[in-house]
C-alpha atoms as a PDB file:
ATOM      1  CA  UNK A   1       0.000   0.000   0.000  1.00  0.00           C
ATOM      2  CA  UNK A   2       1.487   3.654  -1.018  1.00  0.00           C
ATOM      3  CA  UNK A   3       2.043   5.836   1.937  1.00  0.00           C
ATOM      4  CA  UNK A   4      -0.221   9.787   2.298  1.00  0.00           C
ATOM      5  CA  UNK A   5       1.611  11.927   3.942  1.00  0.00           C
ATOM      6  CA  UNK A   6      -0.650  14.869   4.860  1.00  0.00           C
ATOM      7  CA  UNK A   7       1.283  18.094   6.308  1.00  0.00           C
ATOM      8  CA  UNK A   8      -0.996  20.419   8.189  1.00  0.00           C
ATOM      9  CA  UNK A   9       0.605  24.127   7.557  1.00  0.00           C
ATOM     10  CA  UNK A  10      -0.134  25.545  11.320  1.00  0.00           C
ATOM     11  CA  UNK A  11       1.599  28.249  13.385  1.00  0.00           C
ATOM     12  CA  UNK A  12       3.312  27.204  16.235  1.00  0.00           C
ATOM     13  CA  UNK A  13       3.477  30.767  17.762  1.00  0.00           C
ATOM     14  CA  UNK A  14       1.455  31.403  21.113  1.00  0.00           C
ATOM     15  CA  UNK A  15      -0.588  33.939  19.965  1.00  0.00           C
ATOM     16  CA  UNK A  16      -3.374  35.239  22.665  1.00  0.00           C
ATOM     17  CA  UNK A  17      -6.588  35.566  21.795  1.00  0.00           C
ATOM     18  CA  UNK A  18      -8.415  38.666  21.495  1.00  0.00           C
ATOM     19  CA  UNK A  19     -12.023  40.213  21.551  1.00  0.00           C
ATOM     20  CA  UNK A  20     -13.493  41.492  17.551  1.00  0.00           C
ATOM     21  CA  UNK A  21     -14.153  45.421  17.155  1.00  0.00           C
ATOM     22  CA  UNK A  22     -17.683  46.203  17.502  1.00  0.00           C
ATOM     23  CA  UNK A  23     -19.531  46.388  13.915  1.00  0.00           C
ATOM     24  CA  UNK A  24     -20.657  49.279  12.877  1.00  0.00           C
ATOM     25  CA  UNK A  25     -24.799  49.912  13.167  1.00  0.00           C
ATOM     26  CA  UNK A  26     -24.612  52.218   9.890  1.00  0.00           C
ATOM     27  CA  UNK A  27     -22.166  53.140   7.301  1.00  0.00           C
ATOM     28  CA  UNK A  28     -23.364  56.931   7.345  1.00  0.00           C
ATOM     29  CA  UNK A  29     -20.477  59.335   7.147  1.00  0.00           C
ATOM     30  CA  UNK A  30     -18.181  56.520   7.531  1.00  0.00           C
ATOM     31  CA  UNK A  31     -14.510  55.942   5.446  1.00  0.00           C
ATOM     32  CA  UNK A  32     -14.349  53.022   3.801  1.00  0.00           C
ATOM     33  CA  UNK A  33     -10.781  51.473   3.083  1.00  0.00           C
ATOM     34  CA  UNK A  34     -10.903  48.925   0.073  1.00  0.00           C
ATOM     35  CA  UNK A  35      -7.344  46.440   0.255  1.00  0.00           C
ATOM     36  CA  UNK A  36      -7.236  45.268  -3.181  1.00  0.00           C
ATOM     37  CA  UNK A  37      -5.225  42.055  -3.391  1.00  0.00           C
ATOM     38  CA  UNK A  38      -3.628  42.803  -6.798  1.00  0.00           C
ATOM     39  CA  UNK A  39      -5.425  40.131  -9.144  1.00  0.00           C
ATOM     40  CA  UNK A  40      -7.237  40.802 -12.164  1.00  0.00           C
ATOM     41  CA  UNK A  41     -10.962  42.460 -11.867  1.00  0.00           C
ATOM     42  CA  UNK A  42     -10.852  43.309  -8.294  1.00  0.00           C
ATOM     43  CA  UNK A  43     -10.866  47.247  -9.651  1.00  0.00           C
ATOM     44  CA  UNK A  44     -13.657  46.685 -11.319  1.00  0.00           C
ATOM     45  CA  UNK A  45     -15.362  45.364  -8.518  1.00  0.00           C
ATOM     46  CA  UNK A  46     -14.163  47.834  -6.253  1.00  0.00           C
ATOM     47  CA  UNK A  47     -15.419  50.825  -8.290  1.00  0.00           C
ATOM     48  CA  UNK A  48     -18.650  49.357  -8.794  1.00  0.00           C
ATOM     49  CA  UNK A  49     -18.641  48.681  -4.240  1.00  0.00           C
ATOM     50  CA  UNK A  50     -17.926  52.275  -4.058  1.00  0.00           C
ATOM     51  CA  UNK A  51     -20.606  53.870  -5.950  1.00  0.00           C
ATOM     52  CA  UNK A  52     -23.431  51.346  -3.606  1.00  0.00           C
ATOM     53  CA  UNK A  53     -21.703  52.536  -0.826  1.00  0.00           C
ATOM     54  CA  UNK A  54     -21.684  56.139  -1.575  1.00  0.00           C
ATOM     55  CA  UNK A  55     -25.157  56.246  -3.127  1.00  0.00           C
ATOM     56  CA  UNK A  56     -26.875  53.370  -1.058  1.00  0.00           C
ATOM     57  CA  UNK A  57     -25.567  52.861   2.205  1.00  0.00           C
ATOM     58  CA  UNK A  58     -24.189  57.083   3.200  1.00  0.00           C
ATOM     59  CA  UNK A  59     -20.598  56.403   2.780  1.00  0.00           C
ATOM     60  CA  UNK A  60     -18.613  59.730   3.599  1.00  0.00           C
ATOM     61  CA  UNK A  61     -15.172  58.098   1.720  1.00  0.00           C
ATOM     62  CA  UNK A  62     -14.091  55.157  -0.234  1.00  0.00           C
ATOM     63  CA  UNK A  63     -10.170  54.874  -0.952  1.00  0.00           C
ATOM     64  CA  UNK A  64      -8.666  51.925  -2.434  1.00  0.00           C
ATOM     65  CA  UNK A  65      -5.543  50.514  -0.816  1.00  0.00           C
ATOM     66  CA  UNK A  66      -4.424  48.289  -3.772  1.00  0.00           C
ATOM     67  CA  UNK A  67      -1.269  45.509  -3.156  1.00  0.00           C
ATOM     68  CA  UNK A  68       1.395  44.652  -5.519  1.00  0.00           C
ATOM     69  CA  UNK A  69       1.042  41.195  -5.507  1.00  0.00           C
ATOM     70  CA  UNK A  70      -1.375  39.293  -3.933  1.00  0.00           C
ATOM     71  CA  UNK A  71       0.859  36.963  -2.063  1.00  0.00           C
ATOM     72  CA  UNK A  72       2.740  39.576  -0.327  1.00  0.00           C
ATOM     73  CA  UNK A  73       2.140  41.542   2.935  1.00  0.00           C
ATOM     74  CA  UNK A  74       0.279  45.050   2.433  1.00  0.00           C
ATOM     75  CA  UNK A  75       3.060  47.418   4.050  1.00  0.00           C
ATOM     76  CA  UNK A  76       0.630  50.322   4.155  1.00  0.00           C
ATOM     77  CA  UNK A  77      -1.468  48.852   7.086  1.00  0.00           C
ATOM     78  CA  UNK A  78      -1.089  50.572   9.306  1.00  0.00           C
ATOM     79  CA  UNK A  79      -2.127  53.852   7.378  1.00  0.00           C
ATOM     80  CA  UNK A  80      -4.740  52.135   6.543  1.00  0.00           C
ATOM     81  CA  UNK A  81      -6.298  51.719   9.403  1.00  0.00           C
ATOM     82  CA  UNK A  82      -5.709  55.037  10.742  1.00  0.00           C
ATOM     83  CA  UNK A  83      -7.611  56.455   7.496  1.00  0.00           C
ATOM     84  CA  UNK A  84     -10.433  54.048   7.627  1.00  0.00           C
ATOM     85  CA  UNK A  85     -13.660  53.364  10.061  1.00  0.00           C
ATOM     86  CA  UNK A  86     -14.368  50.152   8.008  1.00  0.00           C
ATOM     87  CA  UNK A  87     -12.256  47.938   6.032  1.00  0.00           C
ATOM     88  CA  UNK A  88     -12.791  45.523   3.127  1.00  0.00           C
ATOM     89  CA  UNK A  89     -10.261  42.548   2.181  1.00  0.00           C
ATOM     90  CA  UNK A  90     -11.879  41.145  -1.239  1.00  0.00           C
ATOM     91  CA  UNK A  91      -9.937  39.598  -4.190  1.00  0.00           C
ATOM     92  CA  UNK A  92     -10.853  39.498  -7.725  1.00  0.00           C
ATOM     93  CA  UNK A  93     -11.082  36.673 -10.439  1.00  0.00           C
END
């Protein structure tokens, strides 16, 4: 009988636990931060997010925050949060 060997990818750091932020209750007036993952279509998506967000749902600001690559880190982060009160990961495809 062949042999599986499965590996199971899984971080050995301790890493605490910690509590969600609170979801907003509207988007009203809100900045929305879009991190676009760098693969095909996901600016098309995004622009077409923006405008329901604006016209539908009261958003004050939309910015896109787009990657290089989609398998490397995002090193604007942290400016990112600071300039958003929501965030939205999404990919394209």
């Amino acid at each position: 009988m062949t042999e599986i060997r499965v590996q199971i990818p899984v971080d050995v750091r301790d890493v605490p636990s910690m509590d969600l932020p609170q979801r907003p209750h509207s988007l009203k007036g809100l900045r929305v931060g879009l991190l676009d993952n760098g693969k095909e279509f996901t600016d098309v998506v995004y622009e077409g997010l923006a405008e329901v967000l604006k016209r539908d749902y009261g958003v004050a600001e939309v910015k896109v925050w787009p990657k290089v690559f989609p398998a490397k880190a995002a090193p604007f982060i942290a400016d990112m949060v600071s300039a958003s009160d929501v965030a939205i990961s999404g990919i394209g495809h």
